[in-house]
PDB file of N, CA and C in Angstrom:
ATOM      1  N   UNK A   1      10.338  24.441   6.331  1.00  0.00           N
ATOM      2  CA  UNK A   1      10.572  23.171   7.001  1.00  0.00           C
ATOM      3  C   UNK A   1       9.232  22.607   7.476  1.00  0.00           C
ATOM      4  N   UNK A   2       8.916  21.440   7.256  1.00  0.00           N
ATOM      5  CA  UNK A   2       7.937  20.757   7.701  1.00  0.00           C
ATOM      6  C   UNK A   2       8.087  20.399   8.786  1.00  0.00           C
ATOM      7  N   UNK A   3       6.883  20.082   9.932  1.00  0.00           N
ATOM      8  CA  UNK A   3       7.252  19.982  11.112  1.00  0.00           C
ATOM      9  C   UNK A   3       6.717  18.622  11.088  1.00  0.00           C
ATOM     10  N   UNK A   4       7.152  17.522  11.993  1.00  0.00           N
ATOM     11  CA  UNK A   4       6.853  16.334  11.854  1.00  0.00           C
ATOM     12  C   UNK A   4       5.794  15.809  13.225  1.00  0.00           C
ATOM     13  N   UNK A   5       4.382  15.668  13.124  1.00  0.00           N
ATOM     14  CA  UNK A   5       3.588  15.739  13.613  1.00  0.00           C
ATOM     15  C   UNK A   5       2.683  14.709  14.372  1.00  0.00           C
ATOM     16  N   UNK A   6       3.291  13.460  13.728  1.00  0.00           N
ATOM     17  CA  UNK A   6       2.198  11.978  13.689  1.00  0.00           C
ATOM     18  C   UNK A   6       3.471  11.066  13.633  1.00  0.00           C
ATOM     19  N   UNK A   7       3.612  10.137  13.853  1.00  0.00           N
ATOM     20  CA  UNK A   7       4.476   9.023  13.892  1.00  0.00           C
ATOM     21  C   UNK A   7       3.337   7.794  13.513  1.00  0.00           C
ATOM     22  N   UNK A   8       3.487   6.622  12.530  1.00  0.00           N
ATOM     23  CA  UNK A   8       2.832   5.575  11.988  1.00  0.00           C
ATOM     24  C   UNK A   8       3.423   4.482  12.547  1.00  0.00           C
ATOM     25  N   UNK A   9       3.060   3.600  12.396  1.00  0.00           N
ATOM     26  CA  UNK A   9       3.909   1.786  13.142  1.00  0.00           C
ATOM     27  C   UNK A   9       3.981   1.396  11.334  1.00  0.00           C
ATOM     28  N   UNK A  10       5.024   0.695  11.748  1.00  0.00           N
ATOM     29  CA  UNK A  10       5.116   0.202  10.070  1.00  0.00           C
ATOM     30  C   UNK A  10       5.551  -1.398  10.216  1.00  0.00           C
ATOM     31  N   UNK A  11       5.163  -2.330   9.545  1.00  0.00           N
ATOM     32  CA  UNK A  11       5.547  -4.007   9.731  1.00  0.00           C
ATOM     33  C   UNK A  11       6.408  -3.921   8.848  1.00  0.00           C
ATOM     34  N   UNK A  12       7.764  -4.243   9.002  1.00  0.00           N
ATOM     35  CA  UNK A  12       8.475  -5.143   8.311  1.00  0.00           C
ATOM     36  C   UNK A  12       9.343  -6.451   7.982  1.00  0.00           C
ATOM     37  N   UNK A  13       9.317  -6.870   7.125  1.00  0.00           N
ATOM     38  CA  UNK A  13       9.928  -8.196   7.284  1.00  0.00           C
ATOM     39  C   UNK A  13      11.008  -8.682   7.454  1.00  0.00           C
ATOM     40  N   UNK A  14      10.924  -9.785   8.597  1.00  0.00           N
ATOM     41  CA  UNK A  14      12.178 -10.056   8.814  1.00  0.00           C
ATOM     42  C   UNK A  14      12.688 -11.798   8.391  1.00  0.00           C
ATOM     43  N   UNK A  15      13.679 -12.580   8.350  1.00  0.00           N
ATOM     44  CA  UNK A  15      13.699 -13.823   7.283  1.00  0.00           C
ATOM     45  C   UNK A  15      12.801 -14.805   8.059  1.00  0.00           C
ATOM     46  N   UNK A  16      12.591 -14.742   9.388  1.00  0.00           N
ATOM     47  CA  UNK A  16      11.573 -15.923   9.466  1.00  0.00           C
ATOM     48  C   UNK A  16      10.077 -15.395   9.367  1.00  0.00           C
ATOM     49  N   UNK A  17       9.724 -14.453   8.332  1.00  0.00           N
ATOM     50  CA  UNK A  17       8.365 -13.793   7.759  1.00  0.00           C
ATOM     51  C   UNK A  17       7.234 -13.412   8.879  1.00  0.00           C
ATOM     52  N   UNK A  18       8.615 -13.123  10.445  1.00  0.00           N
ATOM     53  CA  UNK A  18       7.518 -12.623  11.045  1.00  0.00           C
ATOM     54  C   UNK A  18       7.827 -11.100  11.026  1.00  0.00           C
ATOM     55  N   UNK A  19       6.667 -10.413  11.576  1.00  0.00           N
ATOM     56  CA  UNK A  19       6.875  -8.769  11.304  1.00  0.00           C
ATOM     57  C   UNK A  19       7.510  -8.341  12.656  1.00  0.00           C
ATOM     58  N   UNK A  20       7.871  -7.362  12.554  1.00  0.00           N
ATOM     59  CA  UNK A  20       8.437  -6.250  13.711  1.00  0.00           C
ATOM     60  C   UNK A  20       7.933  -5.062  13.567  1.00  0.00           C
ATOM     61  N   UNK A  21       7.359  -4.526  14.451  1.00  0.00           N
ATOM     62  CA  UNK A  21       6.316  -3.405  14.872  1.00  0.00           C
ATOM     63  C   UNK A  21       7.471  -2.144  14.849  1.00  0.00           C
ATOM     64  N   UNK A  22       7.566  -1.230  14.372  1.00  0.00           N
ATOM     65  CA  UNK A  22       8.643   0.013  14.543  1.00  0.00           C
ATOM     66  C   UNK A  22       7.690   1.330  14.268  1.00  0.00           C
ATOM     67  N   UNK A  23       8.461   2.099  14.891  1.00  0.00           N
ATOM     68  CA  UNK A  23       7.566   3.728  14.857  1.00  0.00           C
ATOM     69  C   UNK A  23       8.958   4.783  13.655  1.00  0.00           C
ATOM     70  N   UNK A  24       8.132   5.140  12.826  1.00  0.00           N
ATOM     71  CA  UNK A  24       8.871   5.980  12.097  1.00  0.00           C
ATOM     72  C   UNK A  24       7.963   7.377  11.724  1.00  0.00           C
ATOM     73  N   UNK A  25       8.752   8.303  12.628  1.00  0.00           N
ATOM     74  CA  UNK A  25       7.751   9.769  12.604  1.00  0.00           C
ATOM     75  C   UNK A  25       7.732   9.853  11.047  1.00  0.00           C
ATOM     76  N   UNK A  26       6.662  10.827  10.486  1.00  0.00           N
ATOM     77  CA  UNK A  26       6.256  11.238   9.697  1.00  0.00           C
ATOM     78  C   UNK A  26       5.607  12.124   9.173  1.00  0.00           C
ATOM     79  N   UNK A  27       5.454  13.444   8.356  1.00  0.00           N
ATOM     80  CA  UNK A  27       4.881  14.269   8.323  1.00  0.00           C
ATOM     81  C   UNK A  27       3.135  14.082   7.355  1.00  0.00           C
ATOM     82  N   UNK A  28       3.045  14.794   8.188  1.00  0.00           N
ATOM     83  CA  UNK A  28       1.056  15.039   7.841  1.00  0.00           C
ATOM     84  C   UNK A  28       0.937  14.980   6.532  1.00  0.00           C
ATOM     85  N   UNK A  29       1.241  15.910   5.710  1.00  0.00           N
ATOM     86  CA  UNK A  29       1.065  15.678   4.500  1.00  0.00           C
ATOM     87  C   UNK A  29       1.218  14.236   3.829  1.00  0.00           C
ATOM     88  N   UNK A  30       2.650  14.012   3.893  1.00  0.00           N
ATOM     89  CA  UNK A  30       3.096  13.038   3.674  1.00  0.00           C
ATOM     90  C   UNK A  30       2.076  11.471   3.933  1.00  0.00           C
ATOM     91  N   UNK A  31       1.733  11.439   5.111  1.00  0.00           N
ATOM     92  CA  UNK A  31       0.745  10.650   5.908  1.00  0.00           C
ATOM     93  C   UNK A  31      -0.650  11.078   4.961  1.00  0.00           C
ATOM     94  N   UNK A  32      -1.202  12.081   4.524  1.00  0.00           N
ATOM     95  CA  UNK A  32      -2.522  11.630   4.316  1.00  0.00           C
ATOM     96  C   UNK A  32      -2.038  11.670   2.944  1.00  0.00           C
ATOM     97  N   UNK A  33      -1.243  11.747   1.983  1.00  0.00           N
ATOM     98  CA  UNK A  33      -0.959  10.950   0.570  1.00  0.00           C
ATOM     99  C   UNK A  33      -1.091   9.615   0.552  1.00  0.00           C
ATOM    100  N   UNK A  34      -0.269   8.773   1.335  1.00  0.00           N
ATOM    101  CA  UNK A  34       0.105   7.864   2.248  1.00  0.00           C
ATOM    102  C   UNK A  34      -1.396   6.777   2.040  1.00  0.00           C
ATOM    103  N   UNK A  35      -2.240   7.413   3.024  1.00  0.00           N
ATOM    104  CA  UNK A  35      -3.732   6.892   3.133  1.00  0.00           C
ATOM    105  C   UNK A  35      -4.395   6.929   2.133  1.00  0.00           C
ATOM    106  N   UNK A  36      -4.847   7.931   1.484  1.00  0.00           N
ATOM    107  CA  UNK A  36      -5.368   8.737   0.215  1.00  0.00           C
ATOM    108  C   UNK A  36      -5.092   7.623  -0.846  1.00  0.00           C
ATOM    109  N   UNK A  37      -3.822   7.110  -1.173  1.00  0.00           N
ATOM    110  CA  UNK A  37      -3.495   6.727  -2.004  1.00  0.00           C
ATOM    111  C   UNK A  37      -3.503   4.538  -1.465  1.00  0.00           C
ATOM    112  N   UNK A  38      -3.615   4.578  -0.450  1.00  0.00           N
ATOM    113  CA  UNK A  38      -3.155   2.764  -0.105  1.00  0.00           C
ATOM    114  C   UNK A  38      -4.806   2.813   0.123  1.00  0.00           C
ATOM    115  N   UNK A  39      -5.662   3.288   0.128  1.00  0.00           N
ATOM    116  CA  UNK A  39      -7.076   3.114   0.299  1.00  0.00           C
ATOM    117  C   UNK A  39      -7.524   3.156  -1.635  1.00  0.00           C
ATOM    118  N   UNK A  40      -7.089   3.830  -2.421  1.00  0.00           N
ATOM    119  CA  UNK A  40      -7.583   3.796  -4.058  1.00  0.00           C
ATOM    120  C   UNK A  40      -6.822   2.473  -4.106  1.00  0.00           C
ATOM    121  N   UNK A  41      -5.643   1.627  -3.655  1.00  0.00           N
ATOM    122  CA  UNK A  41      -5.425   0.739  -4.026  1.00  0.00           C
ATOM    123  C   UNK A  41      -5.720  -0.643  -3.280  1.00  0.00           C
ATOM    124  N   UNK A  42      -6.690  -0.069  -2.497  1.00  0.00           N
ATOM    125  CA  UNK A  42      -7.245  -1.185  -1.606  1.00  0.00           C
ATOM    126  C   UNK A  42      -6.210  -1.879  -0.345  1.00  0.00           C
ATOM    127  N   UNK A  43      -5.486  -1.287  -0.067  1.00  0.00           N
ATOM    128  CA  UNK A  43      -4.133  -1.839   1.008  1.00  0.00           C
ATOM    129  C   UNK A  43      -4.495  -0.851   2.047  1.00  0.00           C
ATOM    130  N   UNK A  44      -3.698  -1.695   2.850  1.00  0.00           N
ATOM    131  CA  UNK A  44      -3.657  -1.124   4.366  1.00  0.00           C
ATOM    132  C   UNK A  44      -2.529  -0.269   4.247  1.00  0.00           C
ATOM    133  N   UNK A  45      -2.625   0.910   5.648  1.00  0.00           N
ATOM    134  CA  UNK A  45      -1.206   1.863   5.221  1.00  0.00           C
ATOM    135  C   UNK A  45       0.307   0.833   5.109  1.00  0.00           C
ATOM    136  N   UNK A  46      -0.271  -0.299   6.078  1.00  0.00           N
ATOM    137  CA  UNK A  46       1.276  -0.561   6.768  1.00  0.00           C
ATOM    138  C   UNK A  46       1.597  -1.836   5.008  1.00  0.00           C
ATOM    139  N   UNK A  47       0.956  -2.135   4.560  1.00  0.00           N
ATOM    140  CA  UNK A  47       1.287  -3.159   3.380  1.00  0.00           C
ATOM    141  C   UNK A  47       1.241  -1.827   1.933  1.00  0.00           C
ATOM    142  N   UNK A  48       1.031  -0.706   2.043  1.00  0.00           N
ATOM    143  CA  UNK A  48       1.644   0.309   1.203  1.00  0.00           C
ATOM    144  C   UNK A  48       2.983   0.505   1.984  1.00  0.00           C
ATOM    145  N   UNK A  49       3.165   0.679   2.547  1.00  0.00           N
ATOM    146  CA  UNK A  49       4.210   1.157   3.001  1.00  0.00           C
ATOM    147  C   UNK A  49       5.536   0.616   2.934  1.00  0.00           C
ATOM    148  N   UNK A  50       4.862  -0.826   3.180  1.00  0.00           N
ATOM    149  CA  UNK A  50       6.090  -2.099   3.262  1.00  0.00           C
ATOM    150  C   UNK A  50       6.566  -1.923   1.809  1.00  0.00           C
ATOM    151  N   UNK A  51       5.898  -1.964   0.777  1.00  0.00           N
ATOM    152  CA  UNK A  51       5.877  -2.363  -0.705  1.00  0.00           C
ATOM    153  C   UNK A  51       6.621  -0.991  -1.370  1.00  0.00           C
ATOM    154  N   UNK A  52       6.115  -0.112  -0.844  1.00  0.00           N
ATOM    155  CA  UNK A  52       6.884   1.515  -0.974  1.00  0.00           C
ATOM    156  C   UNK A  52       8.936   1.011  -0.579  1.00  0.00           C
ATOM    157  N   UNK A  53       8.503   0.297   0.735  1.00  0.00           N
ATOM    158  CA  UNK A  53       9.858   0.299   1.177  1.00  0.00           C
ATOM    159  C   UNK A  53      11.020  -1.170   0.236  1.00  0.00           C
ATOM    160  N   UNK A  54      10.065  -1.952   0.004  1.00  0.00           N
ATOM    161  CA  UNK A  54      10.714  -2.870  -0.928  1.00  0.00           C
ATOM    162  C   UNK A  54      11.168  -2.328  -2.352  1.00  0.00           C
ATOM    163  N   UNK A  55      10.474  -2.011  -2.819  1.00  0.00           N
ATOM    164  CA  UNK A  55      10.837  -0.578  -4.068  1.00  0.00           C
ATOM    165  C   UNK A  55      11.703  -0.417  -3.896  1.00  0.00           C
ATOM    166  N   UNK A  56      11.844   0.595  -3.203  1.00  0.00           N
ATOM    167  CA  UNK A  56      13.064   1.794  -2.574  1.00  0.00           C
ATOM    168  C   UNK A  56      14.349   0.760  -2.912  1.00  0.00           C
ATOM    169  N   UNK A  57      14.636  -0.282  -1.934  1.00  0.00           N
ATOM    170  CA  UNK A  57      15.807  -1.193  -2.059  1.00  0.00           C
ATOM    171  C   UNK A  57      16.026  -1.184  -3.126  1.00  0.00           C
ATOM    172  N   UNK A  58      15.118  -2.478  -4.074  1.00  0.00           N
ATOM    173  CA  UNK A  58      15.079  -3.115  -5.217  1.00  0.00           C
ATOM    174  C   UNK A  58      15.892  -1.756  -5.821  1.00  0.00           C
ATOM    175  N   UNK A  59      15.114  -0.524  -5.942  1.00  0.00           N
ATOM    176  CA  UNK A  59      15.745   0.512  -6.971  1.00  0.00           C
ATOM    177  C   UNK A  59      17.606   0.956  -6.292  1.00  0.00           C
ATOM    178  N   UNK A  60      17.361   1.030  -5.379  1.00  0.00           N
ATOM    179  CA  UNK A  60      18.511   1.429  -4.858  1.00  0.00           C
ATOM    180  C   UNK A  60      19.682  -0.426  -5.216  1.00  0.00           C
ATOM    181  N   UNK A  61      19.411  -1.078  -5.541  1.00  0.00           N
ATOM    182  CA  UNK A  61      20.276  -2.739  -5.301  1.00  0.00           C
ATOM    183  C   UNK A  61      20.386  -2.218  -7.066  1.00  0.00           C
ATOM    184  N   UNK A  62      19.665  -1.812  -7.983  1.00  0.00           N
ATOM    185  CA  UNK A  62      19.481  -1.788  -9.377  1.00  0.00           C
ATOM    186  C   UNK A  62      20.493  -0.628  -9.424  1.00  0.00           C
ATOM    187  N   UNK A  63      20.216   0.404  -8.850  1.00  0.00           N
ATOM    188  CA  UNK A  63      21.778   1.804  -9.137  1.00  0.00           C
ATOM    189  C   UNK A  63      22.986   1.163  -9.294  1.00  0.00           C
ATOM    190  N   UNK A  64      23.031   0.798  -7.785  1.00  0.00           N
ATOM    191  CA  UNK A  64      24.266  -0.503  -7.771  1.00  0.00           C
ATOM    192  C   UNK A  64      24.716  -0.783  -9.054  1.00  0.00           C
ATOM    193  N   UNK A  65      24.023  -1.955  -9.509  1.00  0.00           N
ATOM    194  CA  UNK A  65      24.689  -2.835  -9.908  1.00  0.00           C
ATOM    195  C   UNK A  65      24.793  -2.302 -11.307  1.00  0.00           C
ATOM    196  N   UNK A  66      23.951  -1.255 -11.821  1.00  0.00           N
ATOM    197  CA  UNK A  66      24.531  -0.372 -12.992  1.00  0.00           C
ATOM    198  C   UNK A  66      25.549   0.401 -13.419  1.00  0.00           C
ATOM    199  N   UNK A  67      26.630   0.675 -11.044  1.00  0.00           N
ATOM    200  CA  UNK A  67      27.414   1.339 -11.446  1.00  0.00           C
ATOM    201  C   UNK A  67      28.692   0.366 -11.371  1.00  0.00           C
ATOM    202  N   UNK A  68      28.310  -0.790 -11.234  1.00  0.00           N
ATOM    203  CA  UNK A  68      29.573  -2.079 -10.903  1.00  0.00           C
ATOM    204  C   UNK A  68      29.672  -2.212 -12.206  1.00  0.00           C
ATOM    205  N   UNK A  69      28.499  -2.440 -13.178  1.00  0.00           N
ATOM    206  CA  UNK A  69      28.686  -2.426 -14.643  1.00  0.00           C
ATOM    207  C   UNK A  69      29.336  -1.486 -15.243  1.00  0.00           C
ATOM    208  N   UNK A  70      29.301  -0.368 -15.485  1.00  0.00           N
ATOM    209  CA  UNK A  70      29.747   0.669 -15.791  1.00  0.00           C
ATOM    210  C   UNK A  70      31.345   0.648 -15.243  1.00  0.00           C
ATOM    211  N   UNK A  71      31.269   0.826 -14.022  1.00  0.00           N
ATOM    212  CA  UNK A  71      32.707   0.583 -13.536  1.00  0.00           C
ATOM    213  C   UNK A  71      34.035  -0.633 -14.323  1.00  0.00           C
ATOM    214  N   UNK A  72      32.831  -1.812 -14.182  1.00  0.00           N
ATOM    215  CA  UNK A  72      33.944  -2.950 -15.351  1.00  0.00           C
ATOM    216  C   UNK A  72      34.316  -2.460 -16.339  1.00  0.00           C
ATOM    217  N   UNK A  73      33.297  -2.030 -17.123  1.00  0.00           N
ATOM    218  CA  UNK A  73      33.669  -1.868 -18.467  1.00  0.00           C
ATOM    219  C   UNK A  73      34.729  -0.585 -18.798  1.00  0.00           C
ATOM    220  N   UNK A  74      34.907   0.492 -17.387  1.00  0.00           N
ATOM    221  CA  UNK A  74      35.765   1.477 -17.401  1.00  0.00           C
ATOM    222  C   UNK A  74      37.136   0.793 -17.461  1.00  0.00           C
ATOM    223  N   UNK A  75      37.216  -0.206 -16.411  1.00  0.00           N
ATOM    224  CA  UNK A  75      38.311  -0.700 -16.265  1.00  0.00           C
ATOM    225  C   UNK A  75      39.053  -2.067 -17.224  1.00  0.00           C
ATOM    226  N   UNK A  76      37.709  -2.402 -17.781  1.00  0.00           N
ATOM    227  CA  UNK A  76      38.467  -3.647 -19.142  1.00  0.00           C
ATOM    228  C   UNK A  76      37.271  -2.823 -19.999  1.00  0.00           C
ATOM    229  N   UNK A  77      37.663  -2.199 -21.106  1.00  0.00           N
ATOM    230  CA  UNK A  77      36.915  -1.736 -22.167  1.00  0.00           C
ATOM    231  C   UNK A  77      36.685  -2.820 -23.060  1.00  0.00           C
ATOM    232  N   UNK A  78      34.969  -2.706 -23.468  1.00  0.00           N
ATOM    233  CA  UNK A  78      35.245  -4.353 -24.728  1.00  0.00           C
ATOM    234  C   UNK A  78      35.941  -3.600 -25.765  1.00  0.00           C
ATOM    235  N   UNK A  79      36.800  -4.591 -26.789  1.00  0.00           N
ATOM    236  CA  UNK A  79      37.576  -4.872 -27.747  1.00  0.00           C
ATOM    237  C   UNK A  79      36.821  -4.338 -28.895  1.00  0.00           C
ATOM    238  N   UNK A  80      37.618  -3.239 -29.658  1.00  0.00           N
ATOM    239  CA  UNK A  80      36.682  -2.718 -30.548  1.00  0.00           C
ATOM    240  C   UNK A  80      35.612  -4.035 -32.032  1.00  0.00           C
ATOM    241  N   UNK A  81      36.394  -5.055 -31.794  1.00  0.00           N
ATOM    242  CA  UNK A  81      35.981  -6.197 -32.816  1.00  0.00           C
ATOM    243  C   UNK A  81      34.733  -6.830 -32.030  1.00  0.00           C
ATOM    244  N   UNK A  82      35.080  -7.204 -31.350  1.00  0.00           N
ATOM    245  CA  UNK A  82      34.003  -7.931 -30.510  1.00  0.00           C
ATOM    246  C   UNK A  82      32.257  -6.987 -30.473  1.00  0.00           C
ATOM    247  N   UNK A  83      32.735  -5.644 -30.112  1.00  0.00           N
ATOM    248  CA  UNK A  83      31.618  -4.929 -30.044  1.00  0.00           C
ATOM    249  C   UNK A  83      31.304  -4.732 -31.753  1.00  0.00           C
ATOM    250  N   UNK A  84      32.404  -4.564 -32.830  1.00  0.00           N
ATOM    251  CA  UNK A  84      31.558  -4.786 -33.732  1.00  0.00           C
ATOM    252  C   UNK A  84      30.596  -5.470 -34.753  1.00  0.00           C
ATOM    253  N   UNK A  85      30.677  -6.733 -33.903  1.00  0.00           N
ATOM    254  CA  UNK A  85      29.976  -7.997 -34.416  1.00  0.00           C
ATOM    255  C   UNK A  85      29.270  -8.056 -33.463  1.00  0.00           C
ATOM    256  N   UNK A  86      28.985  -7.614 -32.375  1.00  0.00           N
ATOM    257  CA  UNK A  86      27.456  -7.499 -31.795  1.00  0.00           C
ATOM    258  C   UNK A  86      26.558  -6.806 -31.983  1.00  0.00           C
ATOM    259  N   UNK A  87      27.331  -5.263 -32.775  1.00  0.00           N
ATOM    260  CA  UNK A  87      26.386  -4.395 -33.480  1.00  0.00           C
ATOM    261  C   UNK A  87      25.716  -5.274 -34.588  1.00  0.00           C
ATOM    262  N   UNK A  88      26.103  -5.994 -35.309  1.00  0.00           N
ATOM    263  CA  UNK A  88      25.959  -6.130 -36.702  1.00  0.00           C
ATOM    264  C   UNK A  88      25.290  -7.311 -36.296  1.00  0.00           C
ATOM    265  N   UNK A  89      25.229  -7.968 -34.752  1.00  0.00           N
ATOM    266  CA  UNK A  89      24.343  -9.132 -35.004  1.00  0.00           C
ATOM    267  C   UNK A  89      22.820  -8.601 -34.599  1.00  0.00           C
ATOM    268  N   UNK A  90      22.755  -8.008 -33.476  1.00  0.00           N
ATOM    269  CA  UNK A  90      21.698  -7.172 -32.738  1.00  0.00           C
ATOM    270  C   UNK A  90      20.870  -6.384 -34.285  1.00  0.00           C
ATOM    271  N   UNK A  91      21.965  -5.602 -34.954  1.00  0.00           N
ATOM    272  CA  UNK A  91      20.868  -5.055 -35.907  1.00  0.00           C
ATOM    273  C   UNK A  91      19.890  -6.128 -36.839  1.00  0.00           C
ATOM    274  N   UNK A  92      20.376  -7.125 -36.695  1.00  0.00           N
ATOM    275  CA  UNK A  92      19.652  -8.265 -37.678  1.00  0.00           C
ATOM    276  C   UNK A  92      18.182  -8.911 -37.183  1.00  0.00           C
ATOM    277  N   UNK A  93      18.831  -9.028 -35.153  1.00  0.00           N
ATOM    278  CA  UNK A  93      17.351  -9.081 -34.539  1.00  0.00           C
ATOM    279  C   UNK A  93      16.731  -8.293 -33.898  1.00  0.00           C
ATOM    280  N   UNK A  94      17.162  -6.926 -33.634  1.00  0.00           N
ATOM    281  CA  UNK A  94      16.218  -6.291 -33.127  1.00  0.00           C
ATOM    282  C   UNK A  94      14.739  -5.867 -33.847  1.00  0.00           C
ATOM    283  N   UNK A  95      15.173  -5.561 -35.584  1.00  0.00           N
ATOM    284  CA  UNK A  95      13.822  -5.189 -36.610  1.00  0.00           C
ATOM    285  C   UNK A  95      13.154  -6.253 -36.541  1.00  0.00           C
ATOM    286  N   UNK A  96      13.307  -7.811 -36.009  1.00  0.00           N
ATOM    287  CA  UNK A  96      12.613  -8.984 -35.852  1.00  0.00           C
ATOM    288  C   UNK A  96      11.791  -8.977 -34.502  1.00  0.00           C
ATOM    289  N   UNK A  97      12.263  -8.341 -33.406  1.00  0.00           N
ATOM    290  CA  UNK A  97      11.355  -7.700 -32.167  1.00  0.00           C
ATOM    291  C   UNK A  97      10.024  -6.887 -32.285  1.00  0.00           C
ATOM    292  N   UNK A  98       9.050  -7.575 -31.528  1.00  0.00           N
ATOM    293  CA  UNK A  98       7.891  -6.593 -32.111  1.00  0.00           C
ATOM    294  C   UNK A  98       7.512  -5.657 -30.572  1.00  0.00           C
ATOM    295  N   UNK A  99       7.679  -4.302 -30.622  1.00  0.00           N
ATOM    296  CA  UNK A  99       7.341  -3.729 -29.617  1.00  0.00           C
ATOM    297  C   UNK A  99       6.093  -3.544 -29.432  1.00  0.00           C
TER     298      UNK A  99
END
């Protein structure tokens, strides 16, 4: 178990784009990755941090909505015709895609 040693202030945003000052403990290690790494990218801890924490959402809002997708299609399956004329159109443009 890591023991949690240092606490950081972190800005985040709120809708009228002013910040709010909050303390979120944190462990040492963790903290000098943290620095180590928002200093090679030229940022301050607290604008790594913010951007770390916008991530996080964004990825977590993206799970979501992969499993609302997934979920539809459990519950109305596409029509075996329909999906097979999207195969057969997709194969015509994807070899036209240049990766």
């Amino acid at each position: 178990m890591v023991k949690i040693t240092q606490q950081i202030v972190v800005c985040a945003m709120v809708k009228s784009k002013a910040k709010k000052i909050i303390q979120v403990p944190i462990e040492d290690e963790l903290l000098a990755r943290i620095d180590a790494t928002a200093g090679v990218v030229a940022e301050s801890r607290a604008a790594f941090i913010r951007e770390a924490c916008k991530h996080r959402l964004k990825s977590l809002q993206t799970k979501e909505l992969d499993r609302l997708y997934v979920e539809g299609y459990r519950k109305r399956p596409e029509e075996l015709d329909w999906a097979e004329a999207s195969v057969k159109l997709l194969s015509k443009r994807l070899p036209k895609e240049k990766w």
